[in-house]
C-alpha atoms as a PDB file:
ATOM      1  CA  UNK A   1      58.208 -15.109  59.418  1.00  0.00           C
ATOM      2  CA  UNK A   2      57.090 -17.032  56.012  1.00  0.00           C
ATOM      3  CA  UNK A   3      53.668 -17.118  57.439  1.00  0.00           C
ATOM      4  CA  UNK A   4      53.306 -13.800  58.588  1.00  0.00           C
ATOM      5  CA  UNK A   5      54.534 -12.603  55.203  1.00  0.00           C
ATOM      6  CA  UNK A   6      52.280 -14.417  53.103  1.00  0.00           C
ATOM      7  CA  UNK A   7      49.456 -13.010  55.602  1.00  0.00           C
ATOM      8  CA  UNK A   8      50.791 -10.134  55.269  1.00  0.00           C
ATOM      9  CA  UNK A   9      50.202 -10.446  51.338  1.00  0.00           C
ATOM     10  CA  UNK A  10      46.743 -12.623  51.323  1.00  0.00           C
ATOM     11  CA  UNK A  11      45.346  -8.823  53.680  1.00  0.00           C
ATOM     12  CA  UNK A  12      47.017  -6.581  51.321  1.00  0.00           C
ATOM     13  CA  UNK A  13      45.403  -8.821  48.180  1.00  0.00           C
ATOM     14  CA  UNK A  14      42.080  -8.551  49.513  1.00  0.00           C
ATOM     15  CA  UNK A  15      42.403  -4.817  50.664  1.00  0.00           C
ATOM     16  CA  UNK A  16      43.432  -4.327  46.918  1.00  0.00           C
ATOM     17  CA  UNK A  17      40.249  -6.057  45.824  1.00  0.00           C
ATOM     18  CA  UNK A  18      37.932  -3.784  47.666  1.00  0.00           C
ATOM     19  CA  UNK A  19      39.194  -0.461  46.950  1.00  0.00           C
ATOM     20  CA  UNK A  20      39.463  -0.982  43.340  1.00  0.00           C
ATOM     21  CA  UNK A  21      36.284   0.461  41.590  1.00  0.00           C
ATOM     22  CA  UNK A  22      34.345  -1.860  39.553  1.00  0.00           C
ATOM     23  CA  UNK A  23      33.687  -0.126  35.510  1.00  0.00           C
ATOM     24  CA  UNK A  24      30.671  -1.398  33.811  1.00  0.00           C
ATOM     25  CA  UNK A  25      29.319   0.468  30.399  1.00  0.00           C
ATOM     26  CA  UNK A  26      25.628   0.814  29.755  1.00  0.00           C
ATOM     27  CA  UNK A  27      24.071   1.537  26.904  1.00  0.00           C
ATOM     28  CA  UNK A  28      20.367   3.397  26.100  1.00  0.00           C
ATOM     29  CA  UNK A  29      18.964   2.732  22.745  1.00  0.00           C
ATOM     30  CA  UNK A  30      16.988   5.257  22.077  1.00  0.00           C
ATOM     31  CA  UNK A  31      14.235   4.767  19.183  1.00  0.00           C
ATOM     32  CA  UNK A  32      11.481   6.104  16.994  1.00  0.00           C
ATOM     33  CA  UNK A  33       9.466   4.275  15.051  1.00  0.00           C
ATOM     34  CA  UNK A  34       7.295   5.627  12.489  1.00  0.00           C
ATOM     35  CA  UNK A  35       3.942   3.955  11.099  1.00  0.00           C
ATOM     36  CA  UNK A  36       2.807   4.422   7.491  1.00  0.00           C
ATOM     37  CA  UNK A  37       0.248   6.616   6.999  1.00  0.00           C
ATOM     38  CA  UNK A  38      -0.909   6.887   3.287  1.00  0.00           C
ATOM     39  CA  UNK A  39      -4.453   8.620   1.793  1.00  0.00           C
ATOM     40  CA  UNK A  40      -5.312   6.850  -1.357  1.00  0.00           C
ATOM     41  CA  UNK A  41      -8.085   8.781  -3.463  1.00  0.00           C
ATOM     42  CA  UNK A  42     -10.462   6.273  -5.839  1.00  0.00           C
ATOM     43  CA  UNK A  43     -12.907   8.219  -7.760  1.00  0.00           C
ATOM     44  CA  UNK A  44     -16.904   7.622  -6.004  1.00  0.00           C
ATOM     45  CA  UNK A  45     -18.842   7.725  -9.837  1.00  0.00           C
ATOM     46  CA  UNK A  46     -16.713   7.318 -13.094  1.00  0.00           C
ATOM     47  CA  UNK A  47     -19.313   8.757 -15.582  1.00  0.00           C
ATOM     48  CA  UNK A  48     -19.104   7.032 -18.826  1.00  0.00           C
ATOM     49  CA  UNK A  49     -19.718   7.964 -22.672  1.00  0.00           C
ATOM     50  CA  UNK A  50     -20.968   6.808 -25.923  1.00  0.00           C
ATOM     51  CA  UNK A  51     -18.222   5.308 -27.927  1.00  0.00           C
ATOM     52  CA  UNK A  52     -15.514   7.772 -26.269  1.00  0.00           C
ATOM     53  CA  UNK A  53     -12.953   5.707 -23.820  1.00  0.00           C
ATOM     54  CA  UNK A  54     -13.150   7.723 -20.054  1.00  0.00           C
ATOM     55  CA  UNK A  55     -10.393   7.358 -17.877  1.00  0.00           C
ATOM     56  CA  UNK A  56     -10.457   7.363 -13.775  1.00  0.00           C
ATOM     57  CA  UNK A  57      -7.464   8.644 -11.896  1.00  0.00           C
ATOM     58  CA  UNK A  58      -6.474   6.610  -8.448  1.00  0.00           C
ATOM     59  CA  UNK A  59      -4.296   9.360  -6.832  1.00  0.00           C
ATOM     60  CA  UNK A  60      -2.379   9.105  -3.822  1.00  0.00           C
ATOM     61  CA  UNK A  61      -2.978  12.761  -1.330  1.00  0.00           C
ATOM     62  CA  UNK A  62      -0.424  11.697   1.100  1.00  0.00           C
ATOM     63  CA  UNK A  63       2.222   9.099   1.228  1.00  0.00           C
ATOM     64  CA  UNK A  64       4.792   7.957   3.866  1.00  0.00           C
ATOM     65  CA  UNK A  65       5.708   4.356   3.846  1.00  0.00           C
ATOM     66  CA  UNK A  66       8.657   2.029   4.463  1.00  0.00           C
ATOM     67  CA  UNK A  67      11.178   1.728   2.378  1.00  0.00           C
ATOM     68  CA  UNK A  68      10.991  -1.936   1.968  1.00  0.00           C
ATOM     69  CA  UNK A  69       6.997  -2.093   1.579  1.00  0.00           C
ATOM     70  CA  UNK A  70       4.542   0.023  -0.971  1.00  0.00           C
ATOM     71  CA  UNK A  71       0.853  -0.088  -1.248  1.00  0.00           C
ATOM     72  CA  UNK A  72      -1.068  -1.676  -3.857  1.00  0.00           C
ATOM     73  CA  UNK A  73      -4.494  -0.931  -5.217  1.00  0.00           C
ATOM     74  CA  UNK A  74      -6.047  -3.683  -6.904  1.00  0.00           C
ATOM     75  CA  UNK A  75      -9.509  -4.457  -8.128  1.00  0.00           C
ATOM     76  CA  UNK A  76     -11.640  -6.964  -5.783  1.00  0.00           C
ATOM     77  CA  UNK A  77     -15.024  -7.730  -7.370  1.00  0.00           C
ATOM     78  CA  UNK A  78     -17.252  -5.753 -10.230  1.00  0.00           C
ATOM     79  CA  UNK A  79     -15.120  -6.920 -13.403  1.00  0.00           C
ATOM     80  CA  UNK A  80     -16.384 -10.467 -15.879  1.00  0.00           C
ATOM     81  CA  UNK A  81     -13.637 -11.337 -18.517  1.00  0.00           C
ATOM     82  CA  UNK A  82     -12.595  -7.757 -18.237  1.00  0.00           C
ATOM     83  CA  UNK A  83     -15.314  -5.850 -18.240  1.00  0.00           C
ATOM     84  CA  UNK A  84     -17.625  -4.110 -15.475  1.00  0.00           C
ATOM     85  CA  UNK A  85     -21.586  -4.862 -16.301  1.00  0.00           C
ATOM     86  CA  UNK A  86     -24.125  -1.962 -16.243  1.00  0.00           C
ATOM     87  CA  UNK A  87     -27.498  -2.301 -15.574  1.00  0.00           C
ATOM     88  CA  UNK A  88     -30.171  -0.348 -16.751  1.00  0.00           C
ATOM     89  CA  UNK A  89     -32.329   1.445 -14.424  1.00  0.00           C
ATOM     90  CA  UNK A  90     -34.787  -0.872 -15.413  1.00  0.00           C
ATOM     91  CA  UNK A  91     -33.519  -3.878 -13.650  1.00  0.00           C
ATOM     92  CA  UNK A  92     -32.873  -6.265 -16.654  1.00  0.00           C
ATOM     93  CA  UNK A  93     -31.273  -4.459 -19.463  1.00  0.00           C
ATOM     94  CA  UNK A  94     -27.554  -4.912 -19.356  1.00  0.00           C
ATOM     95  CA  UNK A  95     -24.523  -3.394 -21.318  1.00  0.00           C
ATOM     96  CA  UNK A  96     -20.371  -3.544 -21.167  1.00  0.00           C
ATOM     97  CA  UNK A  97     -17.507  -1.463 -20.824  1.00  0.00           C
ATOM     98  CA  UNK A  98     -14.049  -2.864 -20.950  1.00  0.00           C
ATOM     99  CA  UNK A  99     -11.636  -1.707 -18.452  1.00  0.00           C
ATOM    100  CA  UNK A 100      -8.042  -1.699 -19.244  1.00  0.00           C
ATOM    101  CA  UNK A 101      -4.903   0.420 -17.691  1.00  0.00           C
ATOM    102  CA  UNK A 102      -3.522   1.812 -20.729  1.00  0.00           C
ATOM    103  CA  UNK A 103      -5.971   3.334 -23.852  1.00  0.00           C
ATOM    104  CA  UNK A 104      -7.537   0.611 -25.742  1.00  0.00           C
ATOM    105  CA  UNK A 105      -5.650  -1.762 -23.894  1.00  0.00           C
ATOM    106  CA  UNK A 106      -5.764  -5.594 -22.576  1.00  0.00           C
ATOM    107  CA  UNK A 107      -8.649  -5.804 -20.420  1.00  0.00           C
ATOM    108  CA  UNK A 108      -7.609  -6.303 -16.735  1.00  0.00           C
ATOM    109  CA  UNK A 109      -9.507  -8.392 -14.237  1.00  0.00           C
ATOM    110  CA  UNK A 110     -10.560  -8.650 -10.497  1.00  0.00           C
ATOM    111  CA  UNK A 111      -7.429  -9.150  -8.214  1.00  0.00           C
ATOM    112  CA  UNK A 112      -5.281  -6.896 -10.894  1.00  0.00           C
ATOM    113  CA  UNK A 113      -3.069  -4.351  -9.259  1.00  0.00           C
ATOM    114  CA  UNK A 114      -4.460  -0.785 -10.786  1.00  0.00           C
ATOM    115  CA  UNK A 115      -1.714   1.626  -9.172  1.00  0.00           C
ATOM    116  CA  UNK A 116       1.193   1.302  -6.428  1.00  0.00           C
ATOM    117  CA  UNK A 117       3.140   3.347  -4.881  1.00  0.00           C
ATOM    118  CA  UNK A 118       6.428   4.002  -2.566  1.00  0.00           C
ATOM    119  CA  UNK A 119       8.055   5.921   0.173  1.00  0.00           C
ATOM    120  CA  UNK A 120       6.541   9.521  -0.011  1.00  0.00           C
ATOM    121  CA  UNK A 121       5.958   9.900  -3.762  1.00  0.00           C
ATOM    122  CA  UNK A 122       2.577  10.568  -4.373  1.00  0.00           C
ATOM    123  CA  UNK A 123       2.818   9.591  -8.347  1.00  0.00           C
ATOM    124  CA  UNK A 124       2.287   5.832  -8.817  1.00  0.00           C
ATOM    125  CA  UNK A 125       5.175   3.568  -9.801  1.00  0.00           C
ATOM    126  CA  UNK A 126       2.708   1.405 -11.461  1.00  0.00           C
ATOM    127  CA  UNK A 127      -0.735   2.104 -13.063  1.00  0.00           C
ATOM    128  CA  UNK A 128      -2.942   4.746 -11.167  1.00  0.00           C
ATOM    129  CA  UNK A 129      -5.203   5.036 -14.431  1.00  0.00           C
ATOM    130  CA  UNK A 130      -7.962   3.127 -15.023  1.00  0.00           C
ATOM    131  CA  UNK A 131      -9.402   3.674 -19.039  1.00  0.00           C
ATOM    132  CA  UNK A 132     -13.182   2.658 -19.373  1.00  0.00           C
ATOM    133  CA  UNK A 133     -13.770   1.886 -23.149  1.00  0.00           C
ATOM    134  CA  UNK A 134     -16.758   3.473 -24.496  1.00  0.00           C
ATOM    135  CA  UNK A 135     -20.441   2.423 -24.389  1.00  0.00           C
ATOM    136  CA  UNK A 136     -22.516   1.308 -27.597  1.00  0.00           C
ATOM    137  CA  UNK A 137     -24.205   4.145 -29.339  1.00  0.00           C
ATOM    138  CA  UNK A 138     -27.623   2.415 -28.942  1.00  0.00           C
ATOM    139  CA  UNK A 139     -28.652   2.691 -25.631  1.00  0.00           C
ATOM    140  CA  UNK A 140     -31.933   2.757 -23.791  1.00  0.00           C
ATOM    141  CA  UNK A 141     -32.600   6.582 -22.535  1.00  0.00           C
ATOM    142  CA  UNK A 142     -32.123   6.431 -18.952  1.00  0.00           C
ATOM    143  CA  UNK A 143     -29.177   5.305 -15.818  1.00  0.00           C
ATOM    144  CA  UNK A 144     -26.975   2.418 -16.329  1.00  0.00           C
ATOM    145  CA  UNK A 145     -25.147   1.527 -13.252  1.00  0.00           C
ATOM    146  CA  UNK A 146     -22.297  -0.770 -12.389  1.00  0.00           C
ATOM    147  CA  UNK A 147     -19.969  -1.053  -9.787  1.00  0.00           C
ATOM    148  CA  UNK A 148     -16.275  -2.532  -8.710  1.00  0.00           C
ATOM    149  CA  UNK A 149     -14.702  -2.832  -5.750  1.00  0.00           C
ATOM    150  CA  UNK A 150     -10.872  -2.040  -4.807  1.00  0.00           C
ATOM    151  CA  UNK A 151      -8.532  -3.594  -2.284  1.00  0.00           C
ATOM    152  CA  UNK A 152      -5.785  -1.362  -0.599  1.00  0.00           C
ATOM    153  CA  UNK A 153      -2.815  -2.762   1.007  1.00  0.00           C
ATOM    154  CA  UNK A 154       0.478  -2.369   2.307  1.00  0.00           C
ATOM    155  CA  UNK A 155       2.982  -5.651   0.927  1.00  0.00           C
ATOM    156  CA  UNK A 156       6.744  -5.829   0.480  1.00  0.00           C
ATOM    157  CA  UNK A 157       8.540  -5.155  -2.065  1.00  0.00           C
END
């Protein structure tokens, strides 16, 4: 009788096991991820004047980045000590003009960030005006031409 008991309980056990339903949770993440897409606008010709400081606007048109990045405009080549060199259209006549970002400020030089800016604001956090000090009143009639380069990047903050 012992025996046929503990059958008895070892069948009703395993009959236990199979009809009890077996509960596992799933989960879905569902996700969108959004690139940053930014329109940066640096001015083609900056035209420059006789002893009158001209300043050159780097604007942003549209914005959308991370929160924890920005992008940064900085200059990459066309600036000695501070200054980017015109040449006459003559091909060996040469003149200065000192480029700074406030008005008659500290020259800046290549590799200097010239504007940033974050999430969607399309006003710069940080520079976005370039001032171009004024040329000598003495100057050969005809084009002086110079030219610098500019870097755009998305970094972290």
């Amino acid at each position: 009788m012992k025996k046929m008991i503990s059958s008895g309980l070892t069948l009703m056990m395993l009959l236990s096991a199979v009809v009890t339903p077996i509960c596992a949770a799933e989960t879905t993440d569902v996700v969108y991820t959004q690139g940053n897409n930014y329109t940066i606008s640096i001015p083609k010709t900056v035209n420059l004047k006789q002893g009158e400081e001209v300043s050159a606007q780097i604007q942003a048109t549209q914005m959308n980045v991370s929160p924890t990045e920005k992008v940064q405009v900085s200059v990459n080549s066309g600036l000695t000590n501070g200054q980017v060199t015109l040449t006459h259209d003559n091909g060996t006549d040469q003149t200065t003009s000192k480029v700074s970002l406030t008005s008659n400020g500290t020259a800046i030089n290549d590799n200097s960030i010239v504007a940033s800016f974050e999430s969607q604001d399309l006003t710069a956090k940080e520079g976005g005006t370039l001032y171009f000090a004024g040329l000598a009143n003495n100057l050969k009639a005809g084009t002086w031409k110079g030219q610098m380069t500019f870097d755009i990047k998305v970094v972290n903050k």
